[in-house]
PDB file of N, CA and C in Angstrom:
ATOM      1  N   UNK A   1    -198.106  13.040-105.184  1.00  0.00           N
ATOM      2  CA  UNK A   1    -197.083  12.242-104.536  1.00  0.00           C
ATOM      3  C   UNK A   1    -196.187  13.106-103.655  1.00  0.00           C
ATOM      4  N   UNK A   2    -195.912  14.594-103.985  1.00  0.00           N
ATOM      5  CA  UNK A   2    -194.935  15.022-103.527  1.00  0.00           C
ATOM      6  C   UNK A   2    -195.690  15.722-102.060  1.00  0.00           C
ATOM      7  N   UNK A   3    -196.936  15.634-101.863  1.00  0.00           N
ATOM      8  CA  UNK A   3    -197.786  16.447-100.644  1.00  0.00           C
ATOM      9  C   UNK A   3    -197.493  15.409 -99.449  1.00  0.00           C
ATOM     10  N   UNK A   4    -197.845  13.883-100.388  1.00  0.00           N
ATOM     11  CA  UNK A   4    -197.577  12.368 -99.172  1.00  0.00           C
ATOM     12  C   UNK A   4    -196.245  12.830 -98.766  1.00  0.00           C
ATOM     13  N   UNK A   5    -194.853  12.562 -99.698  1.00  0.00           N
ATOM     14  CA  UNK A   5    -193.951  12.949 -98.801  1.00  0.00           C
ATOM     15  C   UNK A   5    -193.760  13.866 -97.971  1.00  0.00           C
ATOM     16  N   UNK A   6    -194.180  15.232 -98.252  1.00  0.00           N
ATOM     17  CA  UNK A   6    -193.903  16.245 -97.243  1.00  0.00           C
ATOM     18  C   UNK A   6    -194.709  16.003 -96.161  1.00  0.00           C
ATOM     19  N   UNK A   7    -196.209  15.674 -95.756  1.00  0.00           N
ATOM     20  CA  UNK A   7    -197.163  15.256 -94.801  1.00  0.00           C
ATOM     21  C   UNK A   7    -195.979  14.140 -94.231  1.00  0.00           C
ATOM     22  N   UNK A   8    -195.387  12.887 -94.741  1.00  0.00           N
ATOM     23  CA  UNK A   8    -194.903  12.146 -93.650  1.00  0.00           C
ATOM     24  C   UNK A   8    -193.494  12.783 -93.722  1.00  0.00           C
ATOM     25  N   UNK A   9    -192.818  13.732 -93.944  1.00  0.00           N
ATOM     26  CA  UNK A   9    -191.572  14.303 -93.394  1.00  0.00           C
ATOM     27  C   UNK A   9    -192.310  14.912 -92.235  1.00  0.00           C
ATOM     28  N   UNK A  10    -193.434  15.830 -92.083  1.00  0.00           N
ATOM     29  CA  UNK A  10    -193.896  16.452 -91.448  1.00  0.00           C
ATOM     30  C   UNK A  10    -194.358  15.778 -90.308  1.00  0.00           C
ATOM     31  N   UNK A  11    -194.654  14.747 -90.251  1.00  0.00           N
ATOM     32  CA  UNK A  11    -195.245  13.514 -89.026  1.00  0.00           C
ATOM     33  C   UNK A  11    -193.612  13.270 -88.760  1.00  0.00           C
ATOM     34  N   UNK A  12    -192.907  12.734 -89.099  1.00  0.00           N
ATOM     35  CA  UNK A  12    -191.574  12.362 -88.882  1.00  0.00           C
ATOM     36  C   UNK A  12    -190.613  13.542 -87.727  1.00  0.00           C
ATOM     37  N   UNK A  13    -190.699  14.827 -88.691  1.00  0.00           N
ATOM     38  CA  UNK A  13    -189.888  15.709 -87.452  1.00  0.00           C
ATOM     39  C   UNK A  13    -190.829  15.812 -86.376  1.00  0.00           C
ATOM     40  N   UNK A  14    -191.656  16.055 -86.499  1.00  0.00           N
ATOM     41  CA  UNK A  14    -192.720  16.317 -85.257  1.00  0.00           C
ATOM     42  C   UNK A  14    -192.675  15.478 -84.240  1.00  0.00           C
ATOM     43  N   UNK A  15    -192.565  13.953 -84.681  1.00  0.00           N
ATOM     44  CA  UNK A  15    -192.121  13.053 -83.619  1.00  0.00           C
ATOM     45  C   UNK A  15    -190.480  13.018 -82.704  1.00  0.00           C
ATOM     46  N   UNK A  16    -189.565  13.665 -83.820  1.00  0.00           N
ATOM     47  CA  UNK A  16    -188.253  13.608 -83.674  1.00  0.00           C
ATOM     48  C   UNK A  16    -188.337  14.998 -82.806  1.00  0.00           C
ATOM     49  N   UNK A  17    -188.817  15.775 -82.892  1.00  0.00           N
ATOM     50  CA  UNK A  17    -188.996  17.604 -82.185  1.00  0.00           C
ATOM     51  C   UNK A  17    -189.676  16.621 -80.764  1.00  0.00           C
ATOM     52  N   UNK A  18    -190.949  15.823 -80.729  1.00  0.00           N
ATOM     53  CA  UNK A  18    -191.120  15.544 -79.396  1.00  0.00           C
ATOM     54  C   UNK A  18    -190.056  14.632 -78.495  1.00  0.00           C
ATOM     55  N   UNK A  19    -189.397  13.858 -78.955  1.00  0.00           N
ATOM     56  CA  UNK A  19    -188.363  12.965 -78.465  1.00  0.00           C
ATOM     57  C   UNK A  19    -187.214  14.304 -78.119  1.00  0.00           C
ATOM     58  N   UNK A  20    -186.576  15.000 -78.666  1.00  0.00           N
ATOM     59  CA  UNK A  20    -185.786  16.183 -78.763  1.00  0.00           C
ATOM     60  C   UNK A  20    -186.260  16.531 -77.262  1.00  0.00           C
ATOM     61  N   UNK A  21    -187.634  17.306 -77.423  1.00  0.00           N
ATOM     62  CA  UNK A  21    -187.966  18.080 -76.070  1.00  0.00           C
ATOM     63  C   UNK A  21    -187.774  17.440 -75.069  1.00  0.00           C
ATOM     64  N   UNK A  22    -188.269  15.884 -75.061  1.00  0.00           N
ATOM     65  CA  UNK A  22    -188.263  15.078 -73.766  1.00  0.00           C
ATOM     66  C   UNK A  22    -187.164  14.960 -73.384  1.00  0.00           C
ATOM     67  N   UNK A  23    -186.101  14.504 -73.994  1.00  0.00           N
ATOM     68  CA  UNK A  23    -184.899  14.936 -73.600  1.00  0.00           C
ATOM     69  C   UNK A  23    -184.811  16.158 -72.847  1.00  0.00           C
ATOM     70  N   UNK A  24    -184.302  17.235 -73.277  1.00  0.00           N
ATOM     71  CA  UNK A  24    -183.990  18.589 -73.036  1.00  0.00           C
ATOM     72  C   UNK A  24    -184.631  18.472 -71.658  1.00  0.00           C
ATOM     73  N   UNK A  25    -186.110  18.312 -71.548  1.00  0.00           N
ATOM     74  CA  UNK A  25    -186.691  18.108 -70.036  1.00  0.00           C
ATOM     75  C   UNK A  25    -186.134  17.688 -69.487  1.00  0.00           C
ATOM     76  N   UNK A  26    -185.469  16.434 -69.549  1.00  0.00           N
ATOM     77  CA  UNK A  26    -184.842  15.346 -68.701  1.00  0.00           C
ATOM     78  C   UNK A  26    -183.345  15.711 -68.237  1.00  0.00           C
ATOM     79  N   UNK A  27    -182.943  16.283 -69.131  1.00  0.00           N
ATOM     80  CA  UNK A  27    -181.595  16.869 -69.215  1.00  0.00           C
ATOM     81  C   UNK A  27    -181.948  18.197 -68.050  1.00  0.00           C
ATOM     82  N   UNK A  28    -182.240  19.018 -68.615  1.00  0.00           N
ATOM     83  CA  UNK A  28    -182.595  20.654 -67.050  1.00  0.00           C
ATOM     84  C   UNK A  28    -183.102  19.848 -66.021  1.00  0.00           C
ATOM     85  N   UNK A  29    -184.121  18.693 -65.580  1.00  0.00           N
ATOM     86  CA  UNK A  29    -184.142  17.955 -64.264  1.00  0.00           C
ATOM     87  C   UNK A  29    -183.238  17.772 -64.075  1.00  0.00           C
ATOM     88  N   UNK A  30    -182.188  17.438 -64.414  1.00  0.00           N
ATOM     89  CA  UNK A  30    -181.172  16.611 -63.989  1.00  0.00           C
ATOM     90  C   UNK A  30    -179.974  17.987 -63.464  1.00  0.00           C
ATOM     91  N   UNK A  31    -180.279  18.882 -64.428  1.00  0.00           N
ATOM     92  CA  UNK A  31    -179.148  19.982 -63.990  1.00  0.00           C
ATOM     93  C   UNK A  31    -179.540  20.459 -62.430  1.00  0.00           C
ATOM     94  N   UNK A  32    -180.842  21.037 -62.362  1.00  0.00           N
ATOM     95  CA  UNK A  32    -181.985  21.544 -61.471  1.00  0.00           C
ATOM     96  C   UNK A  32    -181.015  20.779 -60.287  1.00  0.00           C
ATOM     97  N   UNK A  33    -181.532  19.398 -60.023  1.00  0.00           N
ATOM     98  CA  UNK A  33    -181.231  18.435 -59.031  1.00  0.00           C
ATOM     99  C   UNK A  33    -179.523  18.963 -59.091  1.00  0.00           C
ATOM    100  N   UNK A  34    -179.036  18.464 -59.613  1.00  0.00           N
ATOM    101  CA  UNK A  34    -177.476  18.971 -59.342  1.00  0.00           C
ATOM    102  C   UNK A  34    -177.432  19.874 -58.967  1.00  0.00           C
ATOM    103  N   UNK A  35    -177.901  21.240 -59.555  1.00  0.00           N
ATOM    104  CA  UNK A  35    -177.178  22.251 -58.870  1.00  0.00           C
ATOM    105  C   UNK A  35    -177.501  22.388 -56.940  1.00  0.00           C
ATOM    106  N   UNK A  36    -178.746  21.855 -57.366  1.00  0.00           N
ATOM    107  CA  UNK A  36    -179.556  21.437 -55.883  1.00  0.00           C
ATOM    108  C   UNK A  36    -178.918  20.486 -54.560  1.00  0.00           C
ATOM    109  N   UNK A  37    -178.145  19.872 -54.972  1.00  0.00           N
ATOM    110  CA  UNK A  37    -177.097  18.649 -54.548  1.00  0.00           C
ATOM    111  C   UNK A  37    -176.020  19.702 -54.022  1.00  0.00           C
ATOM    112  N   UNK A  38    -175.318  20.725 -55.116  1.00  0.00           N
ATOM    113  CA  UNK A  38    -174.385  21.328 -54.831  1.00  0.00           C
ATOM    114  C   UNK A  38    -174.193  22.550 -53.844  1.00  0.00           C
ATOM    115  N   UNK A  39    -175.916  23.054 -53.910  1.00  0.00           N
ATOM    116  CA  UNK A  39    -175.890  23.865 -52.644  1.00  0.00           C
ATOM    117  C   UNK A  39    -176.037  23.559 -51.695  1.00  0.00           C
ATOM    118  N   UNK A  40    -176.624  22.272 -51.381  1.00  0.00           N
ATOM    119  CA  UNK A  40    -176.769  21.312 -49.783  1.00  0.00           C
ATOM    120  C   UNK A  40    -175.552  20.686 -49.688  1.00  0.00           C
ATOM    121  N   UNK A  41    -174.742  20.762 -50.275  1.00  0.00           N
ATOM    122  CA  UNK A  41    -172.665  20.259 -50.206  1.00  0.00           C
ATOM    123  C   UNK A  41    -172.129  21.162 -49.702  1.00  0.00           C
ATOM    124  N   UNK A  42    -172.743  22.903 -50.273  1.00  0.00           N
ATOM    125  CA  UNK A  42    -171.983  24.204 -49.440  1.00  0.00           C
ATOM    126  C   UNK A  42    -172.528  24.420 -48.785  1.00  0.00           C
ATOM    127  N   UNK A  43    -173.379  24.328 -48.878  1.00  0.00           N
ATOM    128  CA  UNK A  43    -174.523  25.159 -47.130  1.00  0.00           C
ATOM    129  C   UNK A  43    -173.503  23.600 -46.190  1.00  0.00           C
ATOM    130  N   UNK A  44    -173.510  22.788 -46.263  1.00  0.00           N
ATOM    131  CA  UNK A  44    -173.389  22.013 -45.176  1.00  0.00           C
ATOM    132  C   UNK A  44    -171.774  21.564 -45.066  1.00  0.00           C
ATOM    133  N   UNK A  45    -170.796  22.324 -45.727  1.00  0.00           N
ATOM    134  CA  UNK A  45    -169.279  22.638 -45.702  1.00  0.00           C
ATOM    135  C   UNK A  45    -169.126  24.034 -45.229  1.00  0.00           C
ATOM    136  N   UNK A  46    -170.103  24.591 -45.204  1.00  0.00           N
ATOM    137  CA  UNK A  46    -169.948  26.011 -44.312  1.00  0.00           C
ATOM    138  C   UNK A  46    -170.210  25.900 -42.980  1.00  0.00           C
ATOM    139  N   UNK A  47    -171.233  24.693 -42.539  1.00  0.00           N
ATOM    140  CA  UNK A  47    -171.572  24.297 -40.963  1.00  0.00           C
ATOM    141  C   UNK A  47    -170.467  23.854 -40.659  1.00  0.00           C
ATOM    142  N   UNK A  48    -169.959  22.867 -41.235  1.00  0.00           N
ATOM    143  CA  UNK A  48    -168.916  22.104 -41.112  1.00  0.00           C
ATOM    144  C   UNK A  48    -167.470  22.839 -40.021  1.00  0.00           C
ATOM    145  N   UNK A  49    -167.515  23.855 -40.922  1.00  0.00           N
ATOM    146  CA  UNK A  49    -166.312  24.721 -40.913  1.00  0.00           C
ATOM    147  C   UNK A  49    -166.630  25.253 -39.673  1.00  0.00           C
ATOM    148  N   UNK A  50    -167.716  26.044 -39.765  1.00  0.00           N
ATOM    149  CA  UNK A  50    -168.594  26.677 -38.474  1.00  0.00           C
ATOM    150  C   UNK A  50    -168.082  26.051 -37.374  1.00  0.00           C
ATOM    151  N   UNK A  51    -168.270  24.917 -37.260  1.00  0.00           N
ATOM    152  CA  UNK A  51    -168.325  23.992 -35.911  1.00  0.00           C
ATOM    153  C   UNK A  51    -166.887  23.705 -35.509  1.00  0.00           C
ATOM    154  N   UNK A  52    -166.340  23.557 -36.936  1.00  0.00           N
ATOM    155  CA  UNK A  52    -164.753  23.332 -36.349  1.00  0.00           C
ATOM    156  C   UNK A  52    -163.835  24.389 -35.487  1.00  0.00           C
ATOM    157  N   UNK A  53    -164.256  25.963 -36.165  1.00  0.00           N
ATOM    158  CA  UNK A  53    -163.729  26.483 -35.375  1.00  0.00           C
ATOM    159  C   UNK A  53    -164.040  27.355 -33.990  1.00  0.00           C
ATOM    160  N   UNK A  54    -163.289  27.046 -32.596  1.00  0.00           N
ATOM    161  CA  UNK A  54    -163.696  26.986 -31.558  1.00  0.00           C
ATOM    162  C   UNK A  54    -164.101  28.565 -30.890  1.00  0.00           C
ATOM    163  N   UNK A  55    -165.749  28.401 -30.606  1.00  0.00           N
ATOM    164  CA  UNK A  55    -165.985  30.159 -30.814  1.00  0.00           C
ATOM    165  C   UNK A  55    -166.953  30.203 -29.216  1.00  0.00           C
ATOM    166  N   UNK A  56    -166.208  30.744 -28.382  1.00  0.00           N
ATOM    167  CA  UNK A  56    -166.641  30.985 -26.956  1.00  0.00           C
ATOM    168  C   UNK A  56    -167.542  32.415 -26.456  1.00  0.00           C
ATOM    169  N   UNK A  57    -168.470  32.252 -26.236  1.00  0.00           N
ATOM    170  CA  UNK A  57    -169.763  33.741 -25.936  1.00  0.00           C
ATOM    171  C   UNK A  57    -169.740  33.936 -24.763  1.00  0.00           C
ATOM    172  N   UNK A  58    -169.259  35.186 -23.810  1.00  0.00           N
ATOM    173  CA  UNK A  58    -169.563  35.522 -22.701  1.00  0.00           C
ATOM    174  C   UNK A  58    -170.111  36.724 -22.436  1.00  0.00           C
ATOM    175  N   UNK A  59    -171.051  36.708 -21.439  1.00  0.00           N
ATOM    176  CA  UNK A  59    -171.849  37.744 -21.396  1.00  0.00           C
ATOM    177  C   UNK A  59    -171.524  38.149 -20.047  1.00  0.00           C
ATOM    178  N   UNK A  60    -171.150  39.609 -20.261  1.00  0.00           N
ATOM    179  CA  UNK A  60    -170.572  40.707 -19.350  1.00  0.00           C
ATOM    180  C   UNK A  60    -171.417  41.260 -18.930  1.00  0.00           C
ATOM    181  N   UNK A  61    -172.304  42.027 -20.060  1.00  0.00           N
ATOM    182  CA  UNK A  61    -173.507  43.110 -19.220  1.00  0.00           C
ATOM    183  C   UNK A  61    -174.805  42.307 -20.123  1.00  0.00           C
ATOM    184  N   UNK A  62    -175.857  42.686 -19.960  1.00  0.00           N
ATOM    185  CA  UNK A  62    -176.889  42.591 -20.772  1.00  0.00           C
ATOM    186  C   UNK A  62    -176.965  42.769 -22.105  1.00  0.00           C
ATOM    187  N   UNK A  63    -176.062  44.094 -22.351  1.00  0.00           N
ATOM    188  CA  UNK A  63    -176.248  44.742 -23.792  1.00  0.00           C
ATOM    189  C   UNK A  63    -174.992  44.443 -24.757  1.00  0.00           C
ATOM    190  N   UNK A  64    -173.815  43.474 -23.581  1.00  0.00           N
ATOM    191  CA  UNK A  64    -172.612  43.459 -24.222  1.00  0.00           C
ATOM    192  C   UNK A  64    -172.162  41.809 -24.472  1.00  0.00           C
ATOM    193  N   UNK A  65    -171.825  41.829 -25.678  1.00  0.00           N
ATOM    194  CA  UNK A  65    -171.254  40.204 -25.683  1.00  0.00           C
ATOM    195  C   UNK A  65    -169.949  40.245 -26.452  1.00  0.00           C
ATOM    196  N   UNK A  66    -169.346  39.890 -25.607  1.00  0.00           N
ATOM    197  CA  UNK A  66    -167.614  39.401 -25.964  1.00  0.00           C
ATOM    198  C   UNK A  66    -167.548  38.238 -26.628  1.00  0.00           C
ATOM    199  N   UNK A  67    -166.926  38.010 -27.551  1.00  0.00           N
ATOM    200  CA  UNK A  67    -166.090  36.617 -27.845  1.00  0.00           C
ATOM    201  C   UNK A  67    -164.695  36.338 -28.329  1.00  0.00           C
ATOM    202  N   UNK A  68    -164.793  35.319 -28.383  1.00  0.00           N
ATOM    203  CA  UNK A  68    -163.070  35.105 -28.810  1.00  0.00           C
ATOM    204  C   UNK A  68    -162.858  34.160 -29.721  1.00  0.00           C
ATOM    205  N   UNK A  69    -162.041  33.476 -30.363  1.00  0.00           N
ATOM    206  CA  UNK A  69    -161.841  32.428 -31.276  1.00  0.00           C
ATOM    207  C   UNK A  69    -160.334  32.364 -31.632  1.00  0.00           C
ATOM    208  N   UNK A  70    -159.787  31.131 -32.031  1.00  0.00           N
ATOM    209  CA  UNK A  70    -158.539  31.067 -32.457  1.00  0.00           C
ATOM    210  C   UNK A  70    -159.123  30.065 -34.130  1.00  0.00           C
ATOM    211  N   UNK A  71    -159.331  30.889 -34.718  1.00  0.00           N
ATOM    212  CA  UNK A  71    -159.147  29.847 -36.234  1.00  0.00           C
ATOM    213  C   UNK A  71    -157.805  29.509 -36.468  1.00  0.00           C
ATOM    214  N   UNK A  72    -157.811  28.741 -37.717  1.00  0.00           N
ATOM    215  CA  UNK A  72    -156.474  28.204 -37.988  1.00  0.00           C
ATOM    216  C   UNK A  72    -156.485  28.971 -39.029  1.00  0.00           C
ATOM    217  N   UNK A  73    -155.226  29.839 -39.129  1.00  0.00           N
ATOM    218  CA  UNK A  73    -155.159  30.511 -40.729  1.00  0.00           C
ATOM    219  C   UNK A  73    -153.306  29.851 -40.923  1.00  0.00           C
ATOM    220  N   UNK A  74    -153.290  28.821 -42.054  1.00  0.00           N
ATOM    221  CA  UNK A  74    -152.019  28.349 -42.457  1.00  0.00           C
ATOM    222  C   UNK A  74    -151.353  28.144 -41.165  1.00  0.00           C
ATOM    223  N   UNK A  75    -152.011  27.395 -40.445  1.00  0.00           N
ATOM    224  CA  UNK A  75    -151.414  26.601 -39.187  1.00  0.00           C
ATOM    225  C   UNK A  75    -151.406  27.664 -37.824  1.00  0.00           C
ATOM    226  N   UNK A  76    -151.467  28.560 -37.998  1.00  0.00           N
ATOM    227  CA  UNK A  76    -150.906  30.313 -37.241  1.00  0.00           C
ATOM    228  C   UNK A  76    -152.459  30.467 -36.431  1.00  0.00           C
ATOM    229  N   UNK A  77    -152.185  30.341 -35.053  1.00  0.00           N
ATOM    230  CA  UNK A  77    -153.679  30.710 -34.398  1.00  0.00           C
ATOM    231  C   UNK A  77    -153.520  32.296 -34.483  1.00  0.00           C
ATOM    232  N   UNK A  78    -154.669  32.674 -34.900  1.00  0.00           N
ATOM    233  CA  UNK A  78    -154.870  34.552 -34.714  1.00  0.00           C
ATOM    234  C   UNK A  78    -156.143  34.471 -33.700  1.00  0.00           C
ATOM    235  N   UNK A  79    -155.917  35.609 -32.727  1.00  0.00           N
ATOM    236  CA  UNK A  79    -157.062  35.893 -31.754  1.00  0.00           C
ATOM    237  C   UNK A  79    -157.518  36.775 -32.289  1.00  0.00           C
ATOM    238  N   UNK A  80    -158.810  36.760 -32.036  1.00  0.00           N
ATOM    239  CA  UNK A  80    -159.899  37.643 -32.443  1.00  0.00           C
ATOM    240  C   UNK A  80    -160.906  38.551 -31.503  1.00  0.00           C
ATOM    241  N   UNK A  81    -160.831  39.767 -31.067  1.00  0.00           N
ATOM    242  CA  UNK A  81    -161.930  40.099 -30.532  1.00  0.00           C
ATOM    243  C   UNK A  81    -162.874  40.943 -30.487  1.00  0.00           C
ATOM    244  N   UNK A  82    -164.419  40.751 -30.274  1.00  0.00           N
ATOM    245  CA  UNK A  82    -165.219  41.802 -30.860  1.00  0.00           C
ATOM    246  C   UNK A  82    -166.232  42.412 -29.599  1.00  0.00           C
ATOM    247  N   UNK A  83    -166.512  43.197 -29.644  1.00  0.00           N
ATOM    248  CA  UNK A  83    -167.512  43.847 -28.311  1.00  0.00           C
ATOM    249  C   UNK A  83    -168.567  44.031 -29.368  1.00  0.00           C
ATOM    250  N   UNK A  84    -169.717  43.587 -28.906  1.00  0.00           N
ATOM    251  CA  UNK A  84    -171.103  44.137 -29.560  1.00  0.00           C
ATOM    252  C   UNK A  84    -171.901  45.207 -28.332  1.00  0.00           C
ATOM    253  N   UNK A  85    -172.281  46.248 -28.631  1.00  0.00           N
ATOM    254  CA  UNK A  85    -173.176  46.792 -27.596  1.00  0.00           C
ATOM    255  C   UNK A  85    -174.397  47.419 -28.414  1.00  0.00           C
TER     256      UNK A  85
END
């Protein structure tokens, strides 16, 4: 008598361990996708930003490119300028 019970405790968790896992699967898809959601929110709040602030390219020589920009830092335009050669 006591082998029947342990054989159906043993069928019992085994079913409860597969329901368990399926979960857990379902649960990391779901994280996966989120975190996945959250980097296409920053990648595309960094364009965002990109675009807002106003960034002008002029080309002087071939090898040289100037630009300029006024971001907004706490309302305060700062100029910026860089020579690449």
């Amino acid at each position: 008598m006591a082998t029947m019970d342990l054989t159906n405790e043993v069928v019992r968790l085994r079913a409860e361990l597969e329901k368990v896992s399926t979960e857990r699967d379902m649960l990391l898809c779901e994280v996966s996708n989120l975190r996945r959601e959250l980097e296409l929110s920053e990648l595309k709040n960094l364009q965002d930003d990109r675009q807002r602030e106003p960034t002008s390219c002029l080309l002087s020589k071939a090898s040289t490119i100037r630009w300029y920009s006024m971001p907004q830092c706490n309302g305060i335009g700062i100029k910026r300028r860089a020579n690449f050669t």
